[in-house]
PDB file of N, CA and C in Angstrom:
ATOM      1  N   UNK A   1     -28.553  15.367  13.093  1.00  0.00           N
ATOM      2  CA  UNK A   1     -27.531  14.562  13.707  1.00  0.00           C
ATOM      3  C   UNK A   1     -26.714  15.444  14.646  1.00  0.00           C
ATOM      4  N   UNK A   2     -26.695  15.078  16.045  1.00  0.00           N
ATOM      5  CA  UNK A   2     -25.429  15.835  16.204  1.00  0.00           C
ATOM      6  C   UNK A   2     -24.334  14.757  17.078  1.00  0.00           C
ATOM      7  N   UNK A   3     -23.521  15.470  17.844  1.00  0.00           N
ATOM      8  CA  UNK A   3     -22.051  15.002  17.988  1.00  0.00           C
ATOM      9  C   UNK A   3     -21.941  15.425  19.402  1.00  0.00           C
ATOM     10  N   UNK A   4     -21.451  15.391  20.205  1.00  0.00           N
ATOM     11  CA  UNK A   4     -20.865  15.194  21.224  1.00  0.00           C
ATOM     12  C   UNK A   4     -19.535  15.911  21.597  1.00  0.00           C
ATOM     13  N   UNK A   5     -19.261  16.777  22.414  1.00  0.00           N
ATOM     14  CA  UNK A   5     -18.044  17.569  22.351  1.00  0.00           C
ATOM     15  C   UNK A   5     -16.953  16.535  22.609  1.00  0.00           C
ATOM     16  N   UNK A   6     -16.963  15.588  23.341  1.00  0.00           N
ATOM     17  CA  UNK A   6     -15.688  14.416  23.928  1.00  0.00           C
ATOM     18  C   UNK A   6     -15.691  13.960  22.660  1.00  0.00           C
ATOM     19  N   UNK A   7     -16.621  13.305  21.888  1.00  0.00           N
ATOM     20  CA  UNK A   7     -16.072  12.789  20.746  1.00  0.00           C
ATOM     21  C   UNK A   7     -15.640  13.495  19.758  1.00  0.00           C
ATOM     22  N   UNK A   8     -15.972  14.713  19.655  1.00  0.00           N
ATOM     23  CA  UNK A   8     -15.222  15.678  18.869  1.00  0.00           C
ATOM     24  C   UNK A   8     -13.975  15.969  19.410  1.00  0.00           C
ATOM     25  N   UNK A   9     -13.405  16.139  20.198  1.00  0.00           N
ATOM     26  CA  UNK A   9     -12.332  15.909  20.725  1.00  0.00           C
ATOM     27  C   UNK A   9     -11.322  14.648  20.137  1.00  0.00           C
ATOM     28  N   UNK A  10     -12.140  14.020  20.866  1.00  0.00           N
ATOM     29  CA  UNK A  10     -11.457  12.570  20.659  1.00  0.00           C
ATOM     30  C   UNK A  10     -11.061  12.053  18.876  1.00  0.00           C
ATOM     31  N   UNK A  11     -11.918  12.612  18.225  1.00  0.00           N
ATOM     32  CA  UNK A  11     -11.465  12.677  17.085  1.00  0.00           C
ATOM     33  C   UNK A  11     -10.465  13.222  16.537  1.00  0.00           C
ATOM     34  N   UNK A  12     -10.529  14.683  17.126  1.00  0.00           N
ATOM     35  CA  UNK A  12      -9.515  15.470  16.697  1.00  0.00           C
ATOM     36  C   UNK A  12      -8.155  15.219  17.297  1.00  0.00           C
ATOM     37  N   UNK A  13      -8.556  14.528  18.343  1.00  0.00           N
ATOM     38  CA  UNK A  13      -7.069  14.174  18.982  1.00  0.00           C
ATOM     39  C   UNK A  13      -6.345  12.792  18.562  1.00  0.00           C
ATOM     40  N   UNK A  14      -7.455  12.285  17.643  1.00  0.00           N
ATOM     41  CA  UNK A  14      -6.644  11.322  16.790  1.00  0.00           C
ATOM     42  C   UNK A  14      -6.422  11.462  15.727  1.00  0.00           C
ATOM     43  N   UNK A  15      -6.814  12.873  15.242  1.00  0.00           N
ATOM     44  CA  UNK A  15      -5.931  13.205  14.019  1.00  0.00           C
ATOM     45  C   UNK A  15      -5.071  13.804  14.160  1.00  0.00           C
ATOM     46  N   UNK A  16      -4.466  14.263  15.671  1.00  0.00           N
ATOM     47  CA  UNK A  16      -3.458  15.118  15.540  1.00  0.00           C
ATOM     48  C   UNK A  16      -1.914  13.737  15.502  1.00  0.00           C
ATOM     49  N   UNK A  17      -2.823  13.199  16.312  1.00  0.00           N
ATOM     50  CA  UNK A  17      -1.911  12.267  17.356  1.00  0.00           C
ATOM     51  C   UNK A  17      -1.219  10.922  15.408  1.00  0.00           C
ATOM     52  N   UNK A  18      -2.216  11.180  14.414  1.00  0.00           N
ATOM     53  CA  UNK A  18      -1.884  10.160  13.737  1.00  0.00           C
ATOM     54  C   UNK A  18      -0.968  11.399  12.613  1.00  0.00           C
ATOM     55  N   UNK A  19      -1.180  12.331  12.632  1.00  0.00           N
ATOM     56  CA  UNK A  19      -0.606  13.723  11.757  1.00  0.00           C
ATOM     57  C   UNK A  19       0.801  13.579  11.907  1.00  0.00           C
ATOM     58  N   UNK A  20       0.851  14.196  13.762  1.00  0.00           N
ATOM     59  CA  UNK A  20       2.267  14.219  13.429  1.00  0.00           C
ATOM     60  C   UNK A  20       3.348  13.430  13.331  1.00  0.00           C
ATOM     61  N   UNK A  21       3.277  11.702  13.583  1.00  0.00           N
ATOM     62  CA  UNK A  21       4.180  11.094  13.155  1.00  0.00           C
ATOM     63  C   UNK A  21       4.780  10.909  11.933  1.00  0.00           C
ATOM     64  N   UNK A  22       3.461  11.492  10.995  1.00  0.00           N
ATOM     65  CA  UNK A  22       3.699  11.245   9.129  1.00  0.00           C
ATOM     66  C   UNK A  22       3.966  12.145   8.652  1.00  0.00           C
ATOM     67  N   UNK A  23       4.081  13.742   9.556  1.00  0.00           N
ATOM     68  CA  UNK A  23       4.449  14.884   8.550  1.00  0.00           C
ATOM     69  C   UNK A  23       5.848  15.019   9.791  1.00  0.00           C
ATOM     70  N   UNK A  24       5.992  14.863  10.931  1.00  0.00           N
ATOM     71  CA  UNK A  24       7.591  15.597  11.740  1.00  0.00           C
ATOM     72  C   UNK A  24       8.908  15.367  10.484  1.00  0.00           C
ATOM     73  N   UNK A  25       8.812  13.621  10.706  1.00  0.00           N
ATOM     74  CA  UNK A  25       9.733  13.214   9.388  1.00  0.00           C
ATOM     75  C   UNK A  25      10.126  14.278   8.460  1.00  0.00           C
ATOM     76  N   UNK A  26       9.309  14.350   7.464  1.00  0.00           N
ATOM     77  CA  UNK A  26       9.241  15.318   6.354  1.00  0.00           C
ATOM     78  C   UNK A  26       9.836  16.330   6.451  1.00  0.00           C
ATOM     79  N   UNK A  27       9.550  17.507   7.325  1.00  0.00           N
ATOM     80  CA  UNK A  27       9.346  18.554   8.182  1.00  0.00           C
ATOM     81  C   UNK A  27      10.975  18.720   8.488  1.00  0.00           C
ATOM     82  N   UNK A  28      11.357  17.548   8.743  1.00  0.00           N
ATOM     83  CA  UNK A  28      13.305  17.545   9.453  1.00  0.00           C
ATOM     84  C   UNK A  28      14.000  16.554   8.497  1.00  0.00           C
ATOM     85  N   UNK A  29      13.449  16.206   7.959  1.00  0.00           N
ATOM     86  CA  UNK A  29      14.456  15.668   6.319  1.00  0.00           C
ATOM     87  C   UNK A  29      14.780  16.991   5.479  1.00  0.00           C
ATOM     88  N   UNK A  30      13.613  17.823   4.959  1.00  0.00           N
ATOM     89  CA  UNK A  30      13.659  18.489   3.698  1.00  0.00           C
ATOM     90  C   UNK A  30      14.849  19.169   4.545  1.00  0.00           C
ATOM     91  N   UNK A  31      15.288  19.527   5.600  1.00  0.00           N
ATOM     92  CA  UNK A  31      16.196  20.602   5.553  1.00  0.00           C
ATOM     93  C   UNK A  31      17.654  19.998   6.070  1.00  0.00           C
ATOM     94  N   UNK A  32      17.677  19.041   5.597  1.00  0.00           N
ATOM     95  CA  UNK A  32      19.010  18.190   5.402  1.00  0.00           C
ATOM     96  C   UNK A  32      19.207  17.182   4.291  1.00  0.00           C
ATOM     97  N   UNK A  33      20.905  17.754   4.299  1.00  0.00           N
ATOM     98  CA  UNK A  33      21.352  17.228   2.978  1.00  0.00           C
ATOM     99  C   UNK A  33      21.600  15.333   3.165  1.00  0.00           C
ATOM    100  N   UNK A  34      21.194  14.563   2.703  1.00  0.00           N
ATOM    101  CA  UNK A  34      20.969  13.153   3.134  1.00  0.00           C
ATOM    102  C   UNK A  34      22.206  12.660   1.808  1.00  0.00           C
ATOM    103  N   UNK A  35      23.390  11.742   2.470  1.00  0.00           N
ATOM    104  CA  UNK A  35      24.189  10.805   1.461  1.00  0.00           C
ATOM    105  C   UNK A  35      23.514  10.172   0.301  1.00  0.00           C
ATOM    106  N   UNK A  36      23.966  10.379  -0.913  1.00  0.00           N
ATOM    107  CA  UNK A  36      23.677   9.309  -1.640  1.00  0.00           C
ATOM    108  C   UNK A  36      22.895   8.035  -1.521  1.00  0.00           C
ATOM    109  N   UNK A  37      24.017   7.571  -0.969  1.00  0.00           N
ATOM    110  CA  UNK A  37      23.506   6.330  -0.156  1.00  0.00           C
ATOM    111  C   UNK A  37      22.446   5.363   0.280  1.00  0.00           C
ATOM    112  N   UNK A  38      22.592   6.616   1.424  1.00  0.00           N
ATOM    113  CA  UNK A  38      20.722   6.865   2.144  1.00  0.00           C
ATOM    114  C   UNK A  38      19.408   7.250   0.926  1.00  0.00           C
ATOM    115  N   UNK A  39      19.883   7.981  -0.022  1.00  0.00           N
ATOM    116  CA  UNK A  39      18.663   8.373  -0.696  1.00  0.00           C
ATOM    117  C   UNK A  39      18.336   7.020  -1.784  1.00  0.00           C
ATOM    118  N   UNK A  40      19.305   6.646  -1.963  1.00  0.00           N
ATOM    119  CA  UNK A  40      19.341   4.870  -2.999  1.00  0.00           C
ATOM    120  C   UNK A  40      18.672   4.274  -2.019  1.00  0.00           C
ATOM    121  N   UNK A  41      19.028   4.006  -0.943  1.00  0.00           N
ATOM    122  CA  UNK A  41      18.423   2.808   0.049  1.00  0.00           C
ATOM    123  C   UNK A  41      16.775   3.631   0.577  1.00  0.00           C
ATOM    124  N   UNK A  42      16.938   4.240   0.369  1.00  0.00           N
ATOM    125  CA  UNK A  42      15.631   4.825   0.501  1.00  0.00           C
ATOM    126  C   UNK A  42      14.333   4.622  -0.877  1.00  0.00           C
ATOM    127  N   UNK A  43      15.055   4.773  -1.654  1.00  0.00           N
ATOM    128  CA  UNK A  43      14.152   4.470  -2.967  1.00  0.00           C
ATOM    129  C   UNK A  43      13.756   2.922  -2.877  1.00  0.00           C
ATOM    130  N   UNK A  44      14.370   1.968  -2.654  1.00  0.00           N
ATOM    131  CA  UNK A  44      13.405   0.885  -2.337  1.00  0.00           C
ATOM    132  C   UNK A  44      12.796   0.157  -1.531  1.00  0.00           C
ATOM    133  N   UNK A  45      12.669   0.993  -0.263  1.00  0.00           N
ATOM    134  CA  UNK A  45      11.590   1.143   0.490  1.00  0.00           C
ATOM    135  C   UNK A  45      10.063   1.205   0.222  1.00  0.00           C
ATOM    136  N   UNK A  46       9.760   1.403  -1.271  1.00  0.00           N
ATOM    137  CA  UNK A  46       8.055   1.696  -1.466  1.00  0.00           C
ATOM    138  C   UNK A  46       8.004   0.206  -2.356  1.00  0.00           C
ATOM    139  N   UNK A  47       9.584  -0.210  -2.894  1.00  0.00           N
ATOM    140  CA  UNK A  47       8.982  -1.223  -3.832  1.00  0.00           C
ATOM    141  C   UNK A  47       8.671  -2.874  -2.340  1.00  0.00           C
ATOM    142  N   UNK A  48       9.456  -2.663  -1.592  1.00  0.00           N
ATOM    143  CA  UNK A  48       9.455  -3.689  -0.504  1.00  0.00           C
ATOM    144  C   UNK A  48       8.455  -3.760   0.102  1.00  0.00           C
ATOM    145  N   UNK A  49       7.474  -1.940   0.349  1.00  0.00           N
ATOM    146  CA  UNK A  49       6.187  -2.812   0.532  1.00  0.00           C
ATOM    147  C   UNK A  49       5.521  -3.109   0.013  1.00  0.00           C
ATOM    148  N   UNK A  50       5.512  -2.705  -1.065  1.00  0.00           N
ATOM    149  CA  UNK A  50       4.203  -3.009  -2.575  1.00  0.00           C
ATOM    150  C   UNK A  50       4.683  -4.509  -2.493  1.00  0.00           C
ATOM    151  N   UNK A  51       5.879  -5.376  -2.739  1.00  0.00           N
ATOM    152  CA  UNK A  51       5.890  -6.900  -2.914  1.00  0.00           C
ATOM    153  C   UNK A  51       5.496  -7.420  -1.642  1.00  0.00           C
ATOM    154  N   UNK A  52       5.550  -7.266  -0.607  1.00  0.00           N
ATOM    155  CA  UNK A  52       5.433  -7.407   1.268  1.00  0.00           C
ATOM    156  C   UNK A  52       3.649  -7.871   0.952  1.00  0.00           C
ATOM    157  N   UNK A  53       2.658  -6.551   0.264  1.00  0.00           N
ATOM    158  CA  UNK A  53       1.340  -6.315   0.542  1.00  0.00           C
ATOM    159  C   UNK A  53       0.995  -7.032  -0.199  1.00  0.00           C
ATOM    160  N   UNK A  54       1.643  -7.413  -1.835  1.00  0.00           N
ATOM    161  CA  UNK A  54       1.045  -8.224  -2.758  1.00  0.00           C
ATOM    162  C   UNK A  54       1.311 -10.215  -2.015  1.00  0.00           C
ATOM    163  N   UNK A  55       2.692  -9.826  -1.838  1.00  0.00           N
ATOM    164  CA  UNK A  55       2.607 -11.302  -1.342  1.00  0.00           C
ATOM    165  C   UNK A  55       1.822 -11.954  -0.229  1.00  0.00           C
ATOM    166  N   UNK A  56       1.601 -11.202   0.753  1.00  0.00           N
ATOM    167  CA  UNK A  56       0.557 -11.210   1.392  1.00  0.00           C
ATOM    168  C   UNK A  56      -0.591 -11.853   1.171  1.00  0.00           C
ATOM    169  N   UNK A  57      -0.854 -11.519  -0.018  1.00  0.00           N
ATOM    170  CA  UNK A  57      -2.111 -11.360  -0.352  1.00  0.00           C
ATOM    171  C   UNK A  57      -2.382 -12.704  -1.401  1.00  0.00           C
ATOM    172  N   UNK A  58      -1.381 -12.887  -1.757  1.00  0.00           N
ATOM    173  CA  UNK A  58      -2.138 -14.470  -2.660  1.00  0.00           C
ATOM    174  C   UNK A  58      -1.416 -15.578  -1.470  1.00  0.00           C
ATOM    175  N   UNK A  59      -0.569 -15.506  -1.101  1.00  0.00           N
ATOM    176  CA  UNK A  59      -0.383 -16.412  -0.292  1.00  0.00           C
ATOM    177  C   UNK A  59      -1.032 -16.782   0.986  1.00  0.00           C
ATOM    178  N   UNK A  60      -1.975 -18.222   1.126  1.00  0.00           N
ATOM    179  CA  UNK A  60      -2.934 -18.298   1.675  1.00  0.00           C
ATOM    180  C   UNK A  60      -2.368 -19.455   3.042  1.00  0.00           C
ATOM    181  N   UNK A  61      -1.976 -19.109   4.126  1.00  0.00           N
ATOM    182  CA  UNK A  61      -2.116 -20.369   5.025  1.00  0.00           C
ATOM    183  C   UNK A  61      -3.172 -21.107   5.459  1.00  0.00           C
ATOM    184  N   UNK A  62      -2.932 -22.576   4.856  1.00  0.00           N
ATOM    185  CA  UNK A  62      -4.513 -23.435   4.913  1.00  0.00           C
ATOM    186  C   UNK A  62      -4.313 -23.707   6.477  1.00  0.00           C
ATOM    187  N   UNK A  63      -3.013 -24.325   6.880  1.00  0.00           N
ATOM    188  CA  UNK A  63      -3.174 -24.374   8.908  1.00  0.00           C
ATOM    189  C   UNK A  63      -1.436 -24.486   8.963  1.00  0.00           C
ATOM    190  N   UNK A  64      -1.246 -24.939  10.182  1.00  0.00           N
ATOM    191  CA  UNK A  64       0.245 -23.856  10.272  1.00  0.00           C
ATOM    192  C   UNK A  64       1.579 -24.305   9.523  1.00  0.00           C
ATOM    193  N   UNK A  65       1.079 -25.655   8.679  1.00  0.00           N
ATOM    194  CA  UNK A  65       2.054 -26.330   8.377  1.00  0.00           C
ATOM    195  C   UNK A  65       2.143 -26.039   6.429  1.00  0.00           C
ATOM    196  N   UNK A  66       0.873 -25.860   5.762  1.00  0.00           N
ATOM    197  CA  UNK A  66       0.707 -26.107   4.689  1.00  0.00           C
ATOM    198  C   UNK A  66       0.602 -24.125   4.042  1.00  0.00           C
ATOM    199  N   UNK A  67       0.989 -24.031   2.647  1.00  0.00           N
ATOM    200  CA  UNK A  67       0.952 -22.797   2.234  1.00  0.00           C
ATOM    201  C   UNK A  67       0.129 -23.103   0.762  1.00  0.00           C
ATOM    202  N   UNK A  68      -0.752 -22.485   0.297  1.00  0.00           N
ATOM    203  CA  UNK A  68      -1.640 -22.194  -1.005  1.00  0.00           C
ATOM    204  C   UNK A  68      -1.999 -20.826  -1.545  1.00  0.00           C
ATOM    205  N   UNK A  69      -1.646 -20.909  -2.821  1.00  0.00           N
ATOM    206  CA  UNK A  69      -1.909 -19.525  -3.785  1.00  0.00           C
ATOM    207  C   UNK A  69      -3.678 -19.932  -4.190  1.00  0.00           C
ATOM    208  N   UNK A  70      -3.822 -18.297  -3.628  1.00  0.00           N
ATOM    209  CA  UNK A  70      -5.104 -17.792  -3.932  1.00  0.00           C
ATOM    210  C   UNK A  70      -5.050 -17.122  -5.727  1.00  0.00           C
ATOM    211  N   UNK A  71      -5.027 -18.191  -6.369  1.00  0.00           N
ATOM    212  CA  UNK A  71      -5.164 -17.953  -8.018  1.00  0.00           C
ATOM    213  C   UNK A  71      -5.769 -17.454  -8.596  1.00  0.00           C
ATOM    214  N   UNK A  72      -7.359 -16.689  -8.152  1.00  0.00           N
ATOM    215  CA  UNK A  72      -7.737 -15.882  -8.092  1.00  0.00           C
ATOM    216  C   UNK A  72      -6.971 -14.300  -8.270  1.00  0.00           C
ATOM    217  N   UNK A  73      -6.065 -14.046  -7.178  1.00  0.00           N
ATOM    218  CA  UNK A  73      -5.531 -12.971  -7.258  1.00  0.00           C
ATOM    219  C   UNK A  73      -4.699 -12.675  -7.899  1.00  0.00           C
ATOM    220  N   UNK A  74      -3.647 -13.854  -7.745  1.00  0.00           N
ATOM    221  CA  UNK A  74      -2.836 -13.713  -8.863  1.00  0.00           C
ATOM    222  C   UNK A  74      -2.979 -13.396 -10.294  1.00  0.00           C
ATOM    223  N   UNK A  75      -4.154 -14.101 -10.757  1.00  0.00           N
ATOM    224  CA  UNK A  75      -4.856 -13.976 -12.359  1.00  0.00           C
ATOM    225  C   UNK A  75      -4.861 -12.017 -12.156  1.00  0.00           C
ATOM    226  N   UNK A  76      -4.969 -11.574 -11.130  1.00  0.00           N
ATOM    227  CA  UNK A  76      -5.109 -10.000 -11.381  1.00  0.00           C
ATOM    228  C   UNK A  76      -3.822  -9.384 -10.733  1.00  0.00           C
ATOM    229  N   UNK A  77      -2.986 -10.142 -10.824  1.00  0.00           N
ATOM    230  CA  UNK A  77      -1.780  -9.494 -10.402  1.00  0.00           C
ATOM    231  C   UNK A  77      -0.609  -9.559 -11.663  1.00  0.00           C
ATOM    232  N   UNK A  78      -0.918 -10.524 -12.341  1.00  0.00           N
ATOM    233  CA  UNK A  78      -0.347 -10.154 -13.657  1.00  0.00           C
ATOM    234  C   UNK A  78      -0.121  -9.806 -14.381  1.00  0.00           C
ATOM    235  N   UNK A  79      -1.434  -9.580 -14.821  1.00  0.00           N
ATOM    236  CA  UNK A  79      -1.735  -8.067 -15.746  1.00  0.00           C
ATOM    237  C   UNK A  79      -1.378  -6.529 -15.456  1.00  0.00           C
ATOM    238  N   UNK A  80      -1.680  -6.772 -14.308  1.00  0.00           N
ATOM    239  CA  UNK A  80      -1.739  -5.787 -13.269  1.00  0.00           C
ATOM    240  C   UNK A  80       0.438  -5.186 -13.508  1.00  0.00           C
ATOM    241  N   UNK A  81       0.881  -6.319 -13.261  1.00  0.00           N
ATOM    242  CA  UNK A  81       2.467  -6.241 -13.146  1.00  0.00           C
ATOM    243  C   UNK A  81       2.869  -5.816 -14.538  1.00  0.00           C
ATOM    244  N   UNK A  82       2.611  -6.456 -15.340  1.00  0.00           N
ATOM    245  CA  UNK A  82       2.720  -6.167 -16.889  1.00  0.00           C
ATOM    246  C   UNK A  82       2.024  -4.829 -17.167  1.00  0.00           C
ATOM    247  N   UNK A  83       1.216  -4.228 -16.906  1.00  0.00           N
ATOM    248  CA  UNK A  83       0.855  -2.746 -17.069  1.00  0.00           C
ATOM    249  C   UNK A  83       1.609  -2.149 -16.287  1.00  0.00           C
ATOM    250  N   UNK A  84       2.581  -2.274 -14.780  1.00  0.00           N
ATOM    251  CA  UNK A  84       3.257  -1.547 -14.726  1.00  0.00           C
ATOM    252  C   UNK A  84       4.592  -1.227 -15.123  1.00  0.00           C
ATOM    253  N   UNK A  85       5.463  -2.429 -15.333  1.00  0.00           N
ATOM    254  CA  UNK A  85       6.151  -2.404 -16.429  1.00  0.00           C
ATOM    255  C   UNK A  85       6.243  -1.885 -17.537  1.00  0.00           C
ATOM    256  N   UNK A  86       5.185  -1.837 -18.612  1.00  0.00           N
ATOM    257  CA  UNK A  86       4.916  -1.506 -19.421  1.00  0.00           C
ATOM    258  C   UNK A  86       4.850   0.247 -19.293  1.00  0.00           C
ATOM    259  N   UNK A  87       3.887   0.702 -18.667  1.00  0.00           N
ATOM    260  CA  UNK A  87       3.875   2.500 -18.209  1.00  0.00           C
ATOM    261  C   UNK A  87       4.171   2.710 -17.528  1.00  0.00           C
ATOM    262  N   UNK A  88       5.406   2.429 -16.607  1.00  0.00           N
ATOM    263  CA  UNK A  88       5.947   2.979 -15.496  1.00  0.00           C
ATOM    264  C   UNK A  88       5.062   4.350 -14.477  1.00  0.00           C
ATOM    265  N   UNK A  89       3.739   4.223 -14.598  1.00  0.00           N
ATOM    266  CA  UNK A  89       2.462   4.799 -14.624  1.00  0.00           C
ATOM    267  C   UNK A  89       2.329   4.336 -13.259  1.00  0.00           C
ATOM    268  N   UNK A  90       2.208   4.614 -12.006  1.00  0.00           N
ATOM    269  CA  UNK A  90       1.020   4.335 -11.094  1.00  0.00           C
ATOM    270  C   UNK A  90      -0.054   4.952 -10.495  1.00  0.00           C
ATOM    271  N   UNK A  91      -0.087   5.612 -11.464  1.00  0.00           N
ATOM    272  CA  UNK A  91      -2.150   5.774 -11.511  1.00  0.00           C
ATOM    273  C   UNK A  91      -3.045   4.591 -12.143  1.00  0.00           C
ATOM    274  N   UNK A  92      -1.898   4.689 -13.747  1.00  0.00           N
ATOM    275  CA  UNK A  92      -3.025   3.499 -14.753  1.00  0.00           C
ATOM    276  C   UNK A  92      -2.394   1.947 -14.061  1.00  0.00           C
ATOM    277  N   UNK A  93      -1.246   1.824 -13.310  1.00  0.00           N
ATOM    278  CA  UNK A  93      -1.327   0.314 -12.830  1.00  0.00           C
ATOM    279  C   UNK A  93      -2.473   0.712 -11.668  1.00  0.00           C
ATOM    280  N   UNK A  94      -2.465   1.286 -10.758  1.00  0.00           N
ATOM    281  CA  UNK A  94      -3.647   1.070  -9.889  1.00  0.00           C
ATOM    282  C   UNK A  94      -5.215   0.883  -9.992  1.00  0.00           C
ATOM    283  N   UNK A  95      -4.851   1.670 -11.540  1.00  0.00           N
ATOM    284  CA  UNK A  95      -6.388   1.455 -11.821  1.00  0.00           C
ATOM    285  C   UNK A  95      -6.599   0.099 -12.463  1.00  0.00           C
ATOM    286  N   UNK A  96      -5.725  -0.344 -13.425  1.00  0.00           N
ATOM    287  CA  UNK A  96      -5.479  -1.760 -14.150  1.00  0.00           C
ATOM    288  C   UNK A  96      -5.731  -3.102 -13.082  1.00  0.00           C
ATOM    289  N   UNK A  97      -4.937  -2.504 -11.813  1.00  0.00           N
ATOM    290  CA  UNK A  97      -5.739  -3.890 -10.772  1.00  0.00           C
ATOM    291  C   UNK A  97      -6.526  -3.691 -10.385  1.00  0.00           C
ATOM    292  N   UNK A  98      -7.529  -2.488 -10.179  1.00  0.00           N
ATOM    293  CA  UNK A  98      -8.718  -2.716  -9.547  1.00  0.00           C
ATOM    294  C   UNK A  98      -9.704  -3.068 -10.513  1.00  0.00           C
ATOM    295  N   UNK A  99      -9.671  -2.647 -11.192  1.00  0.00           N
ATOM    296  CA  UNK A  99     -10.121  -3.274 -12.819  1.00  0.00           C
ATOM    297  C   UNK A  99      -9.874  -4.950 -12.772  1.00  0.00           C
ATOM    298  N   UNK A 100      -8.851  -5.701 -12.757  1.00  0.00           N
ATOM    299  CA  UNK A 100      -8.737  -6.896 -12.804  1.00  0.00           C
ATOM    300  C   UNK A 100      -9.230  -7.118 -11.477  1.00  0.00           C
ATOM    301  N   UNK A 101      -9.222  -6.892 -10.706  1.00  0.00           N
ATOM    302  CA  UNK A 101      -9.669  -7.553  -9.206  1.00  0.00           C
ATOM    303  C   UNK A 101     -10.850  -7.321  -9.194  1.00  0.00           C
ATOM    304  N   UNK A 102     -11.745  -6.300  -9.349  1.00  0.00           N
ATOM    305  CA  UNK A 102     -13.488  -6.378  -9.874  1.00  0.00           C
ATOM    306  C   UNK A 102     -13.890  -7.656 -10.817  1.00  0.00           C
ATOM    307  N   UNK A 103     -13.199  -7.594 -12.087  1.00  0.00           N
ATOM    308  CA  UNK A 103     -13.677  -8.597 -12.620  1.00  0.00           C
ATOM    309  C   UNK A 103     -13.952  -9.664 -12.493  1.00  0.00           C
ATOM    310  N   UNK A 104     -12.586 -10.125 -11.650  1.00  0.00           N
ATOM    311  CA  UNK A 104     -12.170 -11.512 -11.566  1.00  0.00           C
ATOM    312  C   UNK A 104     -13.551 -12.028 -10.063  1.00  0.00           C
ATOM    313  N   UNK A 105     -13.419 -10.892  -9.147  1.00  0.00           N
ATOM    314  CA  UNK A 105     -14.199 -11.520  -8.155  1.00  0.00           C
ATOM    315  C   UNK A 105     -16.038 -10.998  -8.327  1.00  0.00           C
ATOM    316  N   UNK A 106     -16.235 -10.416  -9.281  1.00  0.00           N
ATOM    317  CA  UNK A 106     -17.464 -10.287 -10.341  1.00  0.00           C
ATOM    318  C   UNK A 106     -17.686 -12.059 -10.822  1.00  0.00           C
ATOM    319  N   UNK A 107     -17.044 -12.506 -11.454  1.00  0.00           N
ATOM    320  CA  UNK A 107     -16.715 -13.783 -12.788  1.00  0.00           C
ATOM    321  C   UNK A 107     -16.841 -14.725 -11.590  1.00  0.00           C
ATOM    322  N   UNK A 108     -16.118 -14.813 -10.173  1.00  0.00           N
ATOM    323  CA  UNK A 108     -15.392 -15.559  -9.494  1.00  0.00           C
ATOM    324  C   UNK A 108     -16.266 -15.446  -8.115  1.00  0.00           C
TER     325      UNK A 108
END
């Protein structure tokens, strides 16, 4: 197999180009002291998108007027919620829904 120098390029220039927007951040936070505040309002930032991606996701538009739950997913979002609750764990909740979401669309 081989490769192409432009597309080797071009690759690499989209990993630079996708790099540094996700590490500069980082990079100029750690060396400032951030309010209270900011660091509270910051902590639920990961839970807003985890509900954003889940809701997403069972909620089904049939056409532009009507809305339907994909019950399917939900059946694996429950369990799924209740294991994280339960172990404040997100390794074993991530693994607990992919586990329920195999099954269900295995069965389904």
């Amino acid at each position: 197999m081989s490769i192409q120098l432009s597309i080797l390029f071009i690759i690499l220039g989209c990993a630079i180009v996708t790099f540094i927007p996700r590490i500069i951040p980082f990079i100029v936070i750690r060396n400032i002291q951030l309010p209270k505040i900011v660091i509270k309002w910051l902590s639920f930032i990961p839970i807003c998108i985890f509900t954003a991606l889940i809701v997403d996701s069972f909620i089904i538009q049939d056409n532009k007027l009507l809305l339907a739950i994909d019950w399917r997913i939900l059946t694996a979002i429950i369990p799924t919620l209740i294991i994280a609750l339960w172990t404040k764990s997100l390794s074993i909740t991530v693994i607990v829904g992919i586990i329920c979401m195999a099954t269900i669309r295995f069965l389904f």
